[in-house]
C-alpha atoms as a PDB file:
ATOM      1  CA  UNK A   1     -54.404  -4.377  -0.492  1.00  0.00           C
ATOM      2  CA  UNK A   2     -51.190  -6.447   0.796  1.00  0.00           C
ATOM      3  CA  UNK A   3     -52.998  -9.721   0.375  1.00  0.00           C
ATOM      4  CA  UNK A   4     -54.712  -8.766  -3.161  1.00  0.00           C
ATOM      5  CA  UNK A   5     -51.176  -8.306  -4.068  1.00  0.00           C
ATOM      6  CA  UNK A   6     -49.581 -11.163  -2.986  1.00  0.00           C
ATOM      7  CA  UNK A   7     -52.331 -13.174  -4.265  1.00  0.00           C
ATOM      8  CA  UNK A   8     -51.611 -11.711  -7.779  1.00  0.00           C
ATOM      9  CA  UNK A   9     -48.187 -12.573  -7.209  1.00  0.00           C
ATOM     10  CA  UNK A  10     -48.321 -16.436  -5.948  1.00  0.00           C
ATOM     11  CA  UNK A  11     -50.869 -16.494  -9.082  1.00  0.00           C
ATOM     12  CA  UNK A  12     -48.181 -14.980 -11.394  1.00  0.00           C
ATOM     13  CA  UNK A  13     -45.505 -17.194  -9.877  1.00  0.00           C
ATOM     14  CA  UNK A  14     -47.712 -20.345 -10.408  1.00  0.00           C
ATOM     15  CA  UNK A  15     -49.054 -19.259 -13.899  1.00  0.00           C
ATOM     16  CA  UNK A  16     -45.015 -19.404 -15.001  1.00  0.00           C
ATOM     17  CA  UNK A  17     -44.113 -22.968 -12.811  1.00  0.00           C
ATOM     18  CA  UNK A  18     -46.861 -24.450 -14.915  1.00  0.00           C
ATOM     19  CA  UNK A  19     -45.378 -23.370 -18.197  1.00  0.00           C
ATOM     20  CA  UNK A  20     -41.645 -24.576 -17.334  1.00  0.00           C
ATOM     21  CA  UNK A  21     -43.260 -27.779 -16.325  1.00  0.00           C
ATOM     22  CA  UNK A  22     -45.565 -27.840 -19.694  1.00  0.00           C
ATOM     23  CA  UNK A  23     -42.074 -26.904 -21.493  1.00  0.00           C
ATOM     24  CA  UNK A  24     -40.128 -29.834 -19.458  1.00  0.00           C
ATOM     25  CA  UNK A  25     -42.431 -32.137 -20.461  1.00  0.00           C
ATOM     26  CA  UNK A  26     -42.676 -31.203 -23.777  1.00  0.00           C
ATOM     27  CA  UNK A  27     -38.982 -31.376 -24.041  1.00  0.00           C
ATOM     28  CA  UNK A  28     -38.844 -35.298 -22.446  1.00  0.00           C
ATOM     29  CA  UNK A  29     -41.877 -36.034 -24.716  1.00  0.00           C
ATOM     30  CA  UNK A  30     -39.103 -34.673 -27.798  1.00  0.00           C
ATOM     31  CA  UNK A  31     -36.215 -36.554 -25.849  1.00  0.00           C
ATOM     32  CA  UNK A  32     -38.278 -40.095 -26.313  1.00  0.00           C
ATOM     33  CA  UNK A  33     -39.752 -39.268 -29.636  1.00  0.00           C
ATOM     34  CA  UNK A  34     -35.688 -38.798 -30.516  1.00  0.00           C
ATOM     35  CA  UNK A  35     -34.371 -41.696 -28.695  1.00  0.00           C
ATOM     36  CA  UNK A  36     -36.671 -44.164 -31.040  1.00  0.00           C
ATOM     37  CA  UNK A  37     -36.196 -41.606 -34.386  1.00  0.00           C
ATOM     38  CA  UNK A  38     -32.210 -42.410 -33.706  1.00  0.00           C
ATOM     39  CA  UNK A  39     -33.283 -46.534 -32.526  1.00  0.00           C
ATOM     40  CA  UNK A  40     -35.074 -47.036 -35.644  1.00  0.00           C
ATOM     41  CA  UNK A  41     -33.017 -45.757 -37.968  1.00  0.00           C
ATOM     42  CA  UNK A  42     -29.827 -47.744 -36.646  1.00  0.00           C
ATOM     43  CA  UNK A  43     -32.275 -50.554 -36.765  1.00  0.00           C
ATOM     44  CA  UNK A  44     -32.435 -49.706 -40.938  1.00  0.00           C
ATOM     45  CA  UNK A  45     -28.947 -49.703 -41.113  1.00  0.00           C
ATOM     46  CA  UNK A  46     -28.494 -52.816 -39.448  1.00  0.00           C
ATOM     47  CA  UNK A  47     -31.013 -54.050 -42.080  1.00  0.00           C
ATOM     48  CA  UNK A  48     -30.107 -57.185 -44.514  1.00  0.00           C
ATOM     49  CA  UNK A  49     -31.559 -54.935 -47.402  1.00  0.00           C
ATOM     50  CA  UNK A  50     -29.548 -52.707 -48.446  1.00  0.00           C
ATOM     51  CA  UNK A  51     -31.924 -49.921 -49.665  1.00  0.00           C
ATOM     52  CA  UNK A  52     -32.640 -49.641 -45.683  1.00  0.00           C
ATOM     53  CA  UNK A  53     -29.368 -49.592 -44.984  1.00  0.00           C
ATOM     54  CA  UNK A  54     -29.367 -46.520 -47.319  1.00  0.00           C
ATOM     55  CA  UNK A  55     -32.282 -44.863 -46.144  1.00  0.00           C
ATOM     56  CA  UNK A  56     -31.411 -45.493 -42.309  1.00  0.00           C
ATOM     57  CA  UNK A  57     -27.776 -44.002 -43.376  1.00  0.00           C
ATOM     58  CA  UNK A  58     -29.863 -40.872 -44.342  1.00  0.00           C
ATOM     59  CA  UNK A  59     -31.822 -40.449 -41.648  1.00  0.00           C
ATOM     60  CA  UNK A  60     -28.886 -40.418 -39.328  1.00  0.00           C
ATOM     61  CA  UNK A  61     -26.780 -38.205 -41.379  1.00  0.00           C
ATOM     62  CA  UNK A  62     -30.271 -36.236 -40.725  1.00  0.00           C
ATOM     63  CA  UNK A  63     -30.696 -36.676 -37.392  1.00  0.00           C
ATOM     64  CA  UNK A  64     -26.678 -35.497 -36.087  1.00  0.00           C
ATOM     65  CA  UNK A  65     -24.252 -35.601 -33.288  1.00  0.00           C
ATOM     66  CA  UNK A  66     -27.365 -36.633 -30.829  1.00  0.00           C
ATOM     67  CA  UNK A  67     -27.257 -40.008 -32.735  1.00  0.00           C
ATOM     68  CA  UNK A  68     -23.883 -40.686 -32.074  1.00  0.00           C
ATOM     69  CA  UNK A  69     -23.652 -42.179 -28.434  1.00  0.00           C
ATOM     70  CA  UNK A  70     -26.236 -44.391 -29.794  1.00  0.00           C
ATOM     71  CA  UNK A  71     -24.490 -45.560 -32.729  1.00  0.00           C
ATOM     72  CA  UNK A  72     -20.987 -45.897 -30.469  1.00  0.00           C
ATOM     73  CA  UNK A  73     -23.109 -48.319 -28.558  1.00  0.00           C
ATOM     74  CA  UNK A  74     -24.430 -49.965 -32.222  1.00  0.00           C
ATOM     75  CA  UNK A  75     -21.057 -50.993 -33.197  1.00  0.00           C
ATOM     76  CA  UNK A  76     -20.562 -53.223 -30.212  1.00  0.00           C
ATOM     77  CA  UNK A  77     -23.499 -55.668 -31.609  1.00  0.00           C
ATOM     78  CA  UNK A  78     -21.441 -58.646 -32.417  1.00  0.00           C
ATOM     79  CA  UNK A  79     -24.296 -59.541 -34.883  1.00  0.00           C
ATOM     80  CA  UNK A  80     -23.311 -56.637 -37.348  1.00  0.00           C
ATOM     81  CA  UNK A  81     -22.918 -57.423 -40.700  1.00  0.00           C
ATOM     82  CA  UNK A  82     -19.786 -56.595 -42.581  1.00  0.00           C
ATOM     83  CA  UNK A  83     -21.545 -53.857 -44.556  1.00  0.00           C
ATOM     84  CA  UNK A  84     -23.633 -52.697 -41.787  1.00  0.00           C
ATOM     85  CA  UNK A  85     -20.562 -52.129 -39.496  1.00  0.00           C
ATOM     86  CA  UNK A  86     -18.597 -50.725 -42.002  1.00  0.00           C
ATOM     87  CA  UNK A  87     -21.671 -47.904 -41.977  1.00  0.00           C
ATOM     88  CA  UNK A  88     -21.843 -47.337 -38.710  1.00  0.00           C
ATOM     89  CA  UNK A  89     -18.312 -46.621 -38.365  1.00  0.00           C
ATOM     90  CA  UNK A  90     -18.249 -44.121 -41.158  1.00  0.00           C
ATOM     91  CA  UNK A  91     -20.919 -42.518 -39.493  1.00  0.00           C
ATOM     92  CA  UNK A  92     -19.209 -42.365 -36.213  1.00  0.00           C
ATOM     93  CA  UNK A  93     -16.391 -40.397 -38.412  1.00  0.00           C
ATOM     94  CA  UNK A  94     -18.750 -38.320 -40.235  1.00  0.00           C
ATOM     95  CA  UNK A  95     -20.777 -36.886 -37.301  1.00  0.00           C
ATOM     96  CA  UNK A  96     -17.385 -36.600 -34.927  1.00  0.00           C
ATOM     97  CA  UNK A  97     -18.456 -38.233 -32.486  1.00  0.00           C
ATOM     98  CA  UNK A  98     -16.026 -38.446 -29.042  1.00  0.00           C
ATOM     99  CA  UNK A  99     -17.656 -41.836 -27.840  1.00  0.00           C
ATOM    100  CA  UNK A 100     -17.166 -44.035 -31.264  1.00  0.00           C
ATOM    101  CA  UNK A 101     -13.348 -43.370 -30.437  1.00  0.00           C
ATOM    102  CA  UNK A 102     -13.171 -46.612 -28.396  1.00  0.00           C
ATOM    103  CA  UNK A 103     -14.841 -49.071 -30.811  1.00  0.00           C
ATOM    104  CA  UNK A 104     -13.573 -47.865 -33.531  1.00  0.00           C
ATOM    105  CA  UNK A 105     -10.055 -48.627 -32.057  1.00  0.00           C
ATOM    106  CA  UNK A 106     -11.387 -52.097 -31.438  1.00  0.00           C
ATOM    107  CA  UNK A 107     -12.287 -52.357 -34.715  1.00  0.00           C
ATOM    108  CA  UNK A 108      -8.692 -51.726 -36.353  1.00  0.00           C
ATOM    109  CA  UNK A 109      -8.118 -55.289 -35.184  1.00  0.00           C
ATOM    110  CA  UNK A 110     -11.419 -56.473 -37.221  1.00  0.00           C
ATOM    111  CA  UNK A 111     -10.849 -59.256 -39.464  1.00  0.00           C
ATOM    112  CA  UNK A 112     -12.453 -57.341 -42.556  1.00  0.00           C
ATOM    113  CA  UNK A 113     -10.199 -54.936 -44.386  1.00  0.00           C
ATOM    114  CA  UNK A 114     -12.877 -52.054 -45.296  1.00  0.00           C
ATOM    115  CA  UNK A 115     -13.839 -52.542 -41.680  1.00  0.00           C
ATOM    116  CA  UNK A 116     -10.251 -51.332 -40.820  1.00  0.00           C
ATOM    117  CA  UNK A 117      -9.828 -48.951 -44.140  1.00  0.00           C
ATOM    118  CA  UNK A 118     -13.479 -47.322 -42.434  1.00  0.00           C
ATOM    119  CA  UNK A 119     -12.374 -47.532 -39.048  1.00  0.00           C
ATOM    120  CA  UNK A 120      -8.774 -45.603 -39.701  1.00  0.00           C
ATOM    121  CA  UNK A 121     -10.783 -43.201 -42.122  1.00  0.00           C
ATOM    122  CA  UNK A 122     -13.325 -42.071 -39.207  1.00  0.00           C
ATOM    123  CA  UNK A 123     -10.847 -41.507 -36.234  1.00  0.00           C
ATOM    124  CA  UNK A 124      -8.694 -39.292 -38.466  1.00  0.00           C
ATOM    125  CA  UNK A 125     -12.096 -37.629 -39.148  1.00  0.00           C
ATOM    126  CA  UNK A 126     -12.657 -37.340 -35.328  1.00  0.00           C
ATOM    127  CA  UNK A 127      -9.179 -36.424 -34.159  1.00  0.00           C
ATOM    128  CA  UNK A 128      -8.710 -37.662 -30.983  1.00  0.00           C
ATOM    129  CA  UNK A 129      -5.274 -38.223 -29.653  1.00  0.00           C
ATOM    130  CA  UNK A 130      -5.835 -41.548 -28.100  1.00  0.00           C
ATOM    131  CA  UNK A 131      -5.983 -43.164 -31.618  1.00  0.00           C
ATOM    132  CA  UNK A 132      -2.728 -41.353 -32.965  1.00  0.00           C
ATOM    133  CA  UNK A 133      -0.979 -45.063 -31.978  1.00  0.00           C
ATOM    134  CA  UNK A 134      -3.410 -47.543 -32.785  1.00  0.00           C
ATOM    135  CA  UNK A 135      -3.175 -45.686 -36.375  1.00  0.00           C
ATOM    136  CA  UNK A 136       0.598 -46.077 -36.657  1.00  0.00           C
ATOM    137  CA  UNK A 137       0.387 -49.538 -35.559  1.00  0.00           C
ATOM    138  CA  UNK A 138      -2.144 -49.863 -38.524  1.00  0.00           C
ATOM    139  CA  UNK A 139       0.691 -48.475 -40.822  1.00  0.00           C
ATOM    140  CA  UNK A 140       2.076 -52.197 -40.974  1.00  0.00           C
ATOM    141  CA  UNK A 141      -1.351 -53.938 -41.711  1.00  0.00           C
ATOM    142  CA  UNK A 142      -1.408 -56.636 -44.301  1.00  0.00           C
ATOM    143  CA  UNK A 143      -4.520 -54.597 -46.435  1.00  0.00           C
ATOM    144  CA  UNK A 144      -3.177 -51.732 -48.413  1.00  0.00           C
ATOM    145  CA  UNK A 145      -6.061 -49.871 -48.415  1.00  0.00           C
ATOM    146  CA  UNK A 146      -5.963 -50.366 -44.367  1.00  0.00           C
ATOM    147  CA  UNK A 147      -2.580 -48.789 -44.565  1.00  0.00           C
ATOM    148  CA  UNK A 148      -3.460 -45.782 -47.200  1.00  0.00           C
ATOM    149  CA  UNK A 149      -6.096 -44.841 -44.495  1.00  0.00           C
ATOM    150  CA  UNK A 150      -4.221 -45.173 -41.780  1.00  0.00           C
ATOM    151  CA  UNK A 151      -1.883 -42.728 -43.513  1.00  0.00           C
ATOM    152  CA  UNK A 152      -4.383 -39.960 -44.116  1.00  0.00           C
ATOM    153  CA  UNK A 153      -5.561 -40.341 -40.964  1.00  0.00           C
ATOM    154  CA  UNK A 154      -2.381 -39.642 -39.324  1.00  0.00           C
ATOM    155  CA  UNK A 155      -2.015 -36.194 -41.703  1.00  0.00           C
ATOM    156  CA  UNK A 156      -4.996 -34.620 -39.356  1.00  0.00           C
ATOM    157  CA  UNK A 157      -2.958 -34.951 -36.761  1.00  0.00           C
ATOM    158  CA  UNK A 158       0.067 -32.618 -35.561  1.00  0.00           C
ATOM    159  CA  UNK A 159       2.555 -34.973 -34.755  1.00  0.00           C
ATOM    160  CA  UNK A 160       6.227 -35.799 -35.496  1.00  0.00           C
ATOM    161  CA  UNK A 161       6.762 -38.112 -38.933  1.00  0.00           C
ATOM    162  CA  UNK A 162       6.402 -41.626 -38.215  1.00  0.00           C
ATOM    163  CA  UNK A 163       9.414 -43.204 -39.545  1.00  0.00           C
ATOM    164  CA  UNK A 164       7.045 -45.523 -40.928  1.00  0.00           C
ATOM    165  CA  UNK A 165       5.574 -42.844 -43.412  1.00  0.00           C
ATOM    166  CA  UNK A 166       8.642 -42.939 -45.317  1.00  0.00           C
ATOM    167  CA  UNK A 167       9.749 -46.643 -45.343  1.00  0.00           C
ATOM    168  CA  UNK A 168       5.956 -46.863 -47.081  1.00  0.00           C
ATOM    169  CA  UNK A 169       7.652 -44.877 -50.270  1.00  0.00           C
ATOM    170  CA  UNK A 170       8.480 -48.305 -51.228  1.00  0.00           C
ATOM    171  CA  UNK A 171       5.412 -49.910 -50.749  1.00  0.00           C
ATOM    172  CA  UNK A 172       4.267 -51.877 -53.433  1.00  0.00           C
ATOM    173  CA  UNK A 173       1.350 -50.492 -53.894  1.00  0.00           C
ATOM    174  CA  UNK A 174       1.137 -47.079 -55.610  1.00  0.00           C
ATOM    175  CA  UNK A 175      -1.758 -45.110 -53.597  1.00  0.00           C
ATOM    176  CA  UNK A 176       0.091 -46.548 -50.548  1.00  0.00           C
ATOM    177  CA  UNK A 177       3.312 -44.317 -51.956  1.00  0.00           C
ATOM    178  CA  UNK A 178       0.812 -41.764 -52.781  1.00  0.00           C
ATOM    179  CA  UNK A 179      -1.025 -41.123 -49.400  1.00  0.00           C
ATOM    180  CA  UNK A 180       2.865 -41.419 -48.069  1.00  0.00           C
ATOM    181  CA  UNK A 181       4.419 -38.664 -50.055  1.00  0.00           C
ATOM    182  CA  UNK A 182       1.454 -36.448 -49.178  1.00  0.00           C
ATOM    183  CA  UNK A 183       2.252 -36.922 -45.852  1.00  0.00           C
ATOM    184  CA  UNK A 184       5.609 -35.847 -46.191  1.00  0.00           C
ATOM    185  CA  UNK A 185       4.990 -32.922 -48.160  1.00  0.00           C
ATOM    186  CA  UNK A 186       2.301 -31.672 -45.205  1.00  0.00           C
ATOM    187  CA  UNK A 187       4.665 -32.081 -42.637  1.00  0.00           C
ATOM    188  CA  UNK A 188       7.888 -31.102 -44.469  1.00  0.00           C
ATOM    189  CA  UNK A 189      10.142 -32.964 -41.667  1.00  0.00           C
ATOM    190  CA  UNK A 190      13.990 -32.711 -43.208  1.00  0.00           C
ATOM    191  CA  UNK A 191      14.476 -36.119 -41.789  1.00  0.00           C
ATOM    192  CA  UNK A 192      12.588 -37.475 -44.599  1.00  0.00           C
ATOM    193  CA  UNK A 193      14.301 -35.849 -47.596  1.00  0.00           C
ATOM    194  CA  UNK A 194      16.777 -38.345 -48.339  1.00  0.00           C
ATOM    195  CA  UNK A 195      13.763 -41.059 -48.728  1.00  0.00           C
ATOM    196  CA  UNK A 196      11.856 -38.712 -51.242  1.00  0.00           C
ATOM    197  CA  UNK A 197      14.621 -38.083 -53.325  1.00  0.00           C
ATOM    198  CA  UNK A 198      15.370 -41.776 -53.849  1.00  0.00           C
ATOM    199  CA  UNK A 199      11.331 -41.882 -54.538  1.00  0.00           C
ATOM    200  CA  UNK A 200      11.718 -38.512 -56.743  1.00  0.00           C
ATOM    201  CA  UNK A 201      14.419 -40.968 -58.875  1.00  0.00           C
ATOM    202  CA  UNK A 202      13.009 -44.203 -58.640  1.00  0.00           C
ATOM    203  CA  UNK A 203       9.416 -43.977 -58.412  1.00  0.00           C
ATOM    204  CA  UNK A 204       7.055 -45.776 -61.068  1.00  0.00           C
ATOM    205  CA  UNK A 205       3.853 -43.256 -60.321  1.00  0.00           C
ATOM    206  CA  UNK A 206       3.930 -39.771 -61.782  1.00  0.00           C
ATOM    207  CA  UNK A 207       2.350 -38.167 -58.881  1.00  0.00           C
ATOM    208  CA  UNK A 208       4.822 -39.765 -56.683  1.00  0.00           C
ATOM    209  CA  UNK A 209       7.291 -37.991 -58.578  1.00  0.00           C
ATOM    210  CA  UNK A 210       5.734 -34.716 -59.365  1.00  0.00           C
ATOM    211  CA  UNK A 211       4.484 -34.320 -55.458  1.00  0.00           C
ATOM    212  CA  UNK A 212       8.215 -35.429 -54.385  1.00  0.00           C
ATOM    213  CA  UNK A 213       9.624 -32.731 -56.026  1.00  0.00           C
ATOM    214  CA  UNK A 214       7.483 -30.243 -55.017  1.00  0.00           C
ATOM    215  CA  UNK A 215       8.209 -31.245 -51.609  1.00  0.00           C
ATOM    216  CA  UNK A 216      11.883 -31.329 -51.890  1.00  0.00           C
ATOM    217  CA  UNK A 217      11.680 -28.113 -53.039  1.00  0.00           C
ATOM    218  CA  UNK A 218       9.980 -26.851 -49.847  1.00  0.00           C
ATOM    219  CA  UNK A 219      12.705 -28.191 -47.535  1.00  0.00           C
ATOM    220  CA  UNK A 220      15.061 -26.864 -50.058  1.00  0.00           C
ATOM    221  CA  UNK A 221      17.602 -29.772 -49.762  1.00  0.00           C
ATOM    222  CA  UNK A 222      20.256 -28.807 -51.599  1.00  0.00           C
ATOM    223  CA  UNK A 223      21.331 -32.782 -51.563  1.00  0.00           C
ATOM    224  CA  UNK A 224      18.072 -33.363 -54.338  1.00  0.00           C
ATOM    225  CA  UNK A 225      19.609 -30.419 -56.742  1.00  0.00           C
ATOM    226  CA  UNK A 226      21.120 -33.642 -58.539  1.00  0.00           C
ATOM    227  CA  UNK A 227      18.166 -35.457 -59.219  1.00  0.00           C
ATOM    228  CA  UNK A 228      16.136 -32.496 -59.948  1.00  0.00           C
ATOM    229  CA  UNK A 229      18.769 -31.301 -62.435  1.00  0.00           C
ATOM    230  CA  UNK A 230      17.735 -34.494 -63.856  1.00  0.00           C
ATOM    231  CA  UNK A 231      13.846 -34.763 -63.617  1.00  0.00           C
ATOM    232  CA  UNK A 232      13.557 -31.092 -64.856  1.00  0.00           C
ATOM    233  CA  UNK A 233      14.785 -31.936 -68.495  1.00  0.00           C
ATOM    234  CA  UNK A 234      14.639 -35.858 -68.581  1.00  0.00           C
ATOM    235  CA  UNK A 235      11.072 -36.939 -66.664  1.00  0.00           C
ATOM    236  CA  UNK A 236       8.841 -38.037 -68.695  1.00  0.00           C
ATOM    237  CA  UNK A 237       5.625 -36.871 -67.058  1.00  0.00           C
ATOM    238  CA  UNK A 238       5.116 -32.985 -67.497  1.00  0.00           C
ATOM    239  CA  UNK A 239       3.884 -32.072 -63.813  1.00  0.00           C
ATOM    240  CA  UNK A 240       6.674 -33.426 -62.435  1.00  0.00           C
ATOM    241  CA  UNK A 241       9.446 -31.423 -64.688  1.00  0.00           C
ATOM    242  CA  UNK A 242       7.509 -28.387 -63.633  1.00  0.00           C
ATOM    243  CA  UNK A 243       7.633 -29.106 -60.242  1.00  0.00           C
ATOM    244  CA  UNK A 244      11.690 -29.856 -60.428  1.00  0.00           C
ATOM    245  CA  UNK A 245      11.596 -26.447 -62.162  1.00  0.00           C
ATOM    246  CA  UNK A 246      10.508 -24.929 -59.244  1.00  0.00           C
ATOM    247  CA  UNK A 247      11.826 -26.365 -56.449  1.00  0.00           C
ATOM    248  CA  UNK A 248      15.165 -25.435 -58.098  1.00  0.00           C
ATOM    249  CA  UNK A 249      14.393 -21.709 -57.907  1.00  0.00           C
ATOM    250  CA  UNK A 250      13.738 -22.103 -53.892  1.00  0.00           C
ATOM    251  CA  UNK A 251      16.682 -24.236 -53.666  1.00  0.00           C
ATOM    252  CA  UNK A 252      19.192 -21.666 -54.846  1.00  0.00           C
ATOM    253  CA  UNK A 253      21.987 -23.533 -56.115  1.00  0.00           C
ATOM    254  CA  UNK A 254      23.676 -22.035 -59.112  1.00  0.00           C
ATOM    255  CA  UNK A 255      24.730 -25.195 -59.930  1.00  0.00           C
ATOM    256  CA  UNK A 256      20.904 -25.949 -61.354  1.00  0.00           C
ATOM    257  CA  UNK A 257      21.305 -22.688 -64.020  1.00  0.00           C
ATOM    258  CA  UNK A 258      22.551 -25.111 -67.115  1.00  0.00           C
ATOM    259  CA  UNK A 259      19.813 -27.662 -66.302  1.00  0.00           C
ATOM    260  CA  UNK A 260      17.280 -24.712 -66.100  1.00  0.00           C
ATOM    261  CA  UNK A 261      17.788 -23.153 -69.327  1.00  0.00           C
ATOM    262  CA  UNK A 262      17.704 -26.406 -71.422  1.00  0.00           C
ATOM    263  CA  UNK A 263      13.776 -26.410 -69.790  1.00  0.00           C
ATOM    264  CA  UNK A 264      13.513 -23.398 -71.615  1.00  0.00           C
ATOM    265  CA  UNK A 265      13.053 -26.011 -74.660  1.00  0.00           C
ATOM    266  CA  UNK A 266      10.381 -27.726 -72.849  1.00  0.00           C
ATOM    267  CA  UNK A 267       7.566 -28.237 -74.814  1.00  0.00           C
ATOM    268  CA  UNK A 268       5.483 -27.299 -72.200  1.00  0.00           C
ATOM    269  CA  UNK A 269       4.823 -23.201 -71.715  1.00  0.00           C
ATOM    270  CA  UNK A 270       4.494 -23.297 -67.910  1.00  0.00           C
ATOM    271  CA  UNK A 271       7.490 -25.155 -67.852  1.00  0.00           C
ATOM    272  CA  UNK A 272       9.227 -22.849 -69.334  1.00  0.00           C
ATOM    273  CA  UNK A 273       7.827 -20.205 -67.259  1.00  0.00           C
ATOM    274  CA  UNK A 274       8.958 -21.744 -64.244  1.00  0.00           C
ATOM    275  CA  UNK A 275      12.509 -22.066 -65.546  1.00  0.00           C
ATOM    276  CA  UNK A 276      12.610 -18.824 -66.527  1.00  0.00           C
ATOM    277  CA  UNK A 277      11.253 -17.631 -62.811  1.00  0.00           C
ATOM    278  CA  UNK A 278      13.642 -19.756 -61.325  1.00  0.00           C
ATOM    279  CA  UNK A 279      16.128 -18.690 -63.185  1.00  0.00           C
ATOM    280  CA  UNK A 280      15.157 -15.145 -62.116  1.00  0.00           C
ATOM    281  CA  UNK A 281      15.537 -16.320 -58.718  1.00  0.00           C
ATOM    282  CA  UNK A 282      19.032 -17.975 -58.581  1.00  0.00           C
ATOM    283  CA  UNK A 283      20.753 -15.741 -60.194  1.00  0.00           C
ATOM    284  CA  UNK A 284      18.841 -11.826 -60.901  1.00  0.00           C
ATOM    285  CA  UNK A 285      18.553 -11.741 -64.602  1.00  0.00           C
ATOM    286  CA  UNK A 286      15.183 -11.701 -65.789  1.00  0.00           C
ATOM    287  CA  UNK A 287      15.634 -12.961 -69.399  1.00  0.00           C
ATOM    288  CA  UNK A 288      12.093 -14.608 -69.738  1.00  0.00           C
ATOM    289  CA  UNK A 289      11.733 -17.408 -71.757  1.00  0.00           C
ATOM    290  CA  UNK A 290      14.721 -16.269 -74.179  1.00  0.00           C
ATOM    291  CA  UNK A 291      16.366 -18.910 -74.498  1.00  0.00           C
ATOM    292  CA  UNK A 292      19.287 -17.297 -76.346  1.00  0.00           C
ATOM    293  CA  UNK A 293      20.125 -14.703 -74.107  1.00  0.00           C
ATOM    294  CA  UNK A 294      20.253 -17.282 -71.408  1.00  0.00           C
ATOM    295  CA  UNK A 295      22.836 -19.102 -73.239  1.00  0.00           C
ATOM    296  CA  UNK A 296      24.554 -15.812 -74.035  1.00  0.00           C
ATOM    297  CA  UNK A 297      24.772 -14.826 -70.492  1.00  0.00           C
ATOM    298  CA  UNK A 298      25.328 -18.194 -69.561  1.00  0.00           C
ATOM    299  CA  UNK A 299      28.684 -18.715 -71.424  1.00  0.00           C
ATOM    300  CA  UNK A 300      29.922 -15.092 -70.387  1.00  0.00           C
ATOM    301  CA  UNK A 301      29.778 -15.822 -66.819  1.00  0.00           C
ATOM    302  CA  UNK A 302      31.833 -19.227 -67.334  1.00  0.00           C
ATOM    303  CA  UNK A 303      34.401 -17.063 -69.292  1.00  0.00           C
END
């Protein structure tokens, strides 16, 4: 009876070794079939034609992270076309993956602008500390769109302001100033304030202006009340008089309240209902949008 059962037992025992081993081959067989899924579809992007290049983007974007060791090692070919790098390193980006860190830093120093713009684009994507310097070195690069990148790529990271951020409110380029002020209003560092009011005055772009506001109004710098006295009645561009409007009210500074109700003559409703709310807020009369019995109370209280 002892050896029936044992028998039973070294047969159950060998019954389930041959299925991990039919499983573990199965899964190898899957590996390989993988490996050359991944191989030829880097091979597509590589590809002069550029319908391949699409296709092969595709498939990868299909395939996932396990492509991404294998395109890491892709974007060391020195053969690469410009197009077909710049793909490979937004696909790094796209699929996070860890190893493409290292090239893609190597690739900020690439002679081709997109190549940068792609590469600074993809390691914000990926987040990995060890590029939070090569991207504020790329602040400075010649290519503007190099430098917008290299600006939103920075945002993903928690880190103090780059001084650099704010010198690029003067850049020449306006989506350089744009990506910059963006920043700034993320991070809300009080450092920066003086630089975005001076952009908040002088800047040519409207949503410069309008987003410089906004963010002055978050650090509630009572040093911008001046210039947002200003933009809330004499701005031309609508968003940003609204935004003056309410960065006033979270200011505080009763010295805003004439400047406030003249908005209440904006032509704009929502400016006006901003005045009125910060209004509400500096001083505790809830008036609305009356104009007139803003004045009123106005001129009482300077009796």
């Amino acid at each position: 009876m002892r050896k029936k059962t044992l028998f039973i037992s070294i047969g159950v025992i060998g019954a389930f070794l041959y299925i991990i081993g039919s499983v573990a081959s199965s899964w190898a067989e899957l590996s390989a079939l993988e490996i050359k899924r991944i191989e030829k579809a880097i091979g597509k992007v590589k590809s002069e034609a550029r319908g391949t290049k699409g296709e092969g983007y595709r498939e990868i974007q299909a395939i996932g992270a396990n492509a991404g060791p294998y395109l890491a090692e892709a974007l060391d070919d020195k053969s690469l076309t410009t197009e077909s790098r710049k793909l490979i390193c937004e696909l790094l980006g796209e699929l996070r993956v860890k190893e493409g860190v290292a090239p893609l830093i190597y690739n900020l120093k690439n002679k081709t602008e997109t190549i940068r713009a792609a590469a600074c684009k993809s390691l914000g994507m990926i987040k990995d500390p060890q590029a939070i310097d090569p991207l504020i070195g790329m602040l400075s690069d010649e290519n503007s769109w190099a430098r917008e990148e290299a600006i939103y790529a920075l945002m993903e990271f928690d880190i103090k302001t780059p001084p650099a951020i704010a010198d690029l409110l003067r850049d020449q380029k306006d989506t350089v100033r744009l990506a910059a002020i963006k920043f700034l209003n993320k991070k809300l560092d009080p450092s920066t304030a003086k630089a975005i009011g001076e952009a908040l005055a002088k800047d040519k772009s409207d949503n410069v202006r309008a987003i410089a506001a906004k963010t002055l109004g978050e650090l509630k710098d009572k040093a911008a009340v001046d210039i947002l006295m200003e933009v809330v009645t004499e701005d031309t561009y609508s968003a940003a008089r609204q935004e003056a409007a309410v960065a006033l009210g979270k200011i505080g500074d009763q010295k805003a309240i004439s400047s406030l109700i003249k908005a209440l003559k904006d032509d704009y409703k929502d400016i006006q209902l901003s005045a009125a709310q910060s209004l509400k807020n500096i001083t505790g009369q809830d008036f609305g949008r009356d104009y007139e019995k803003w004045v009123a109370w106005f001129e009482e209280q300077s009796r």
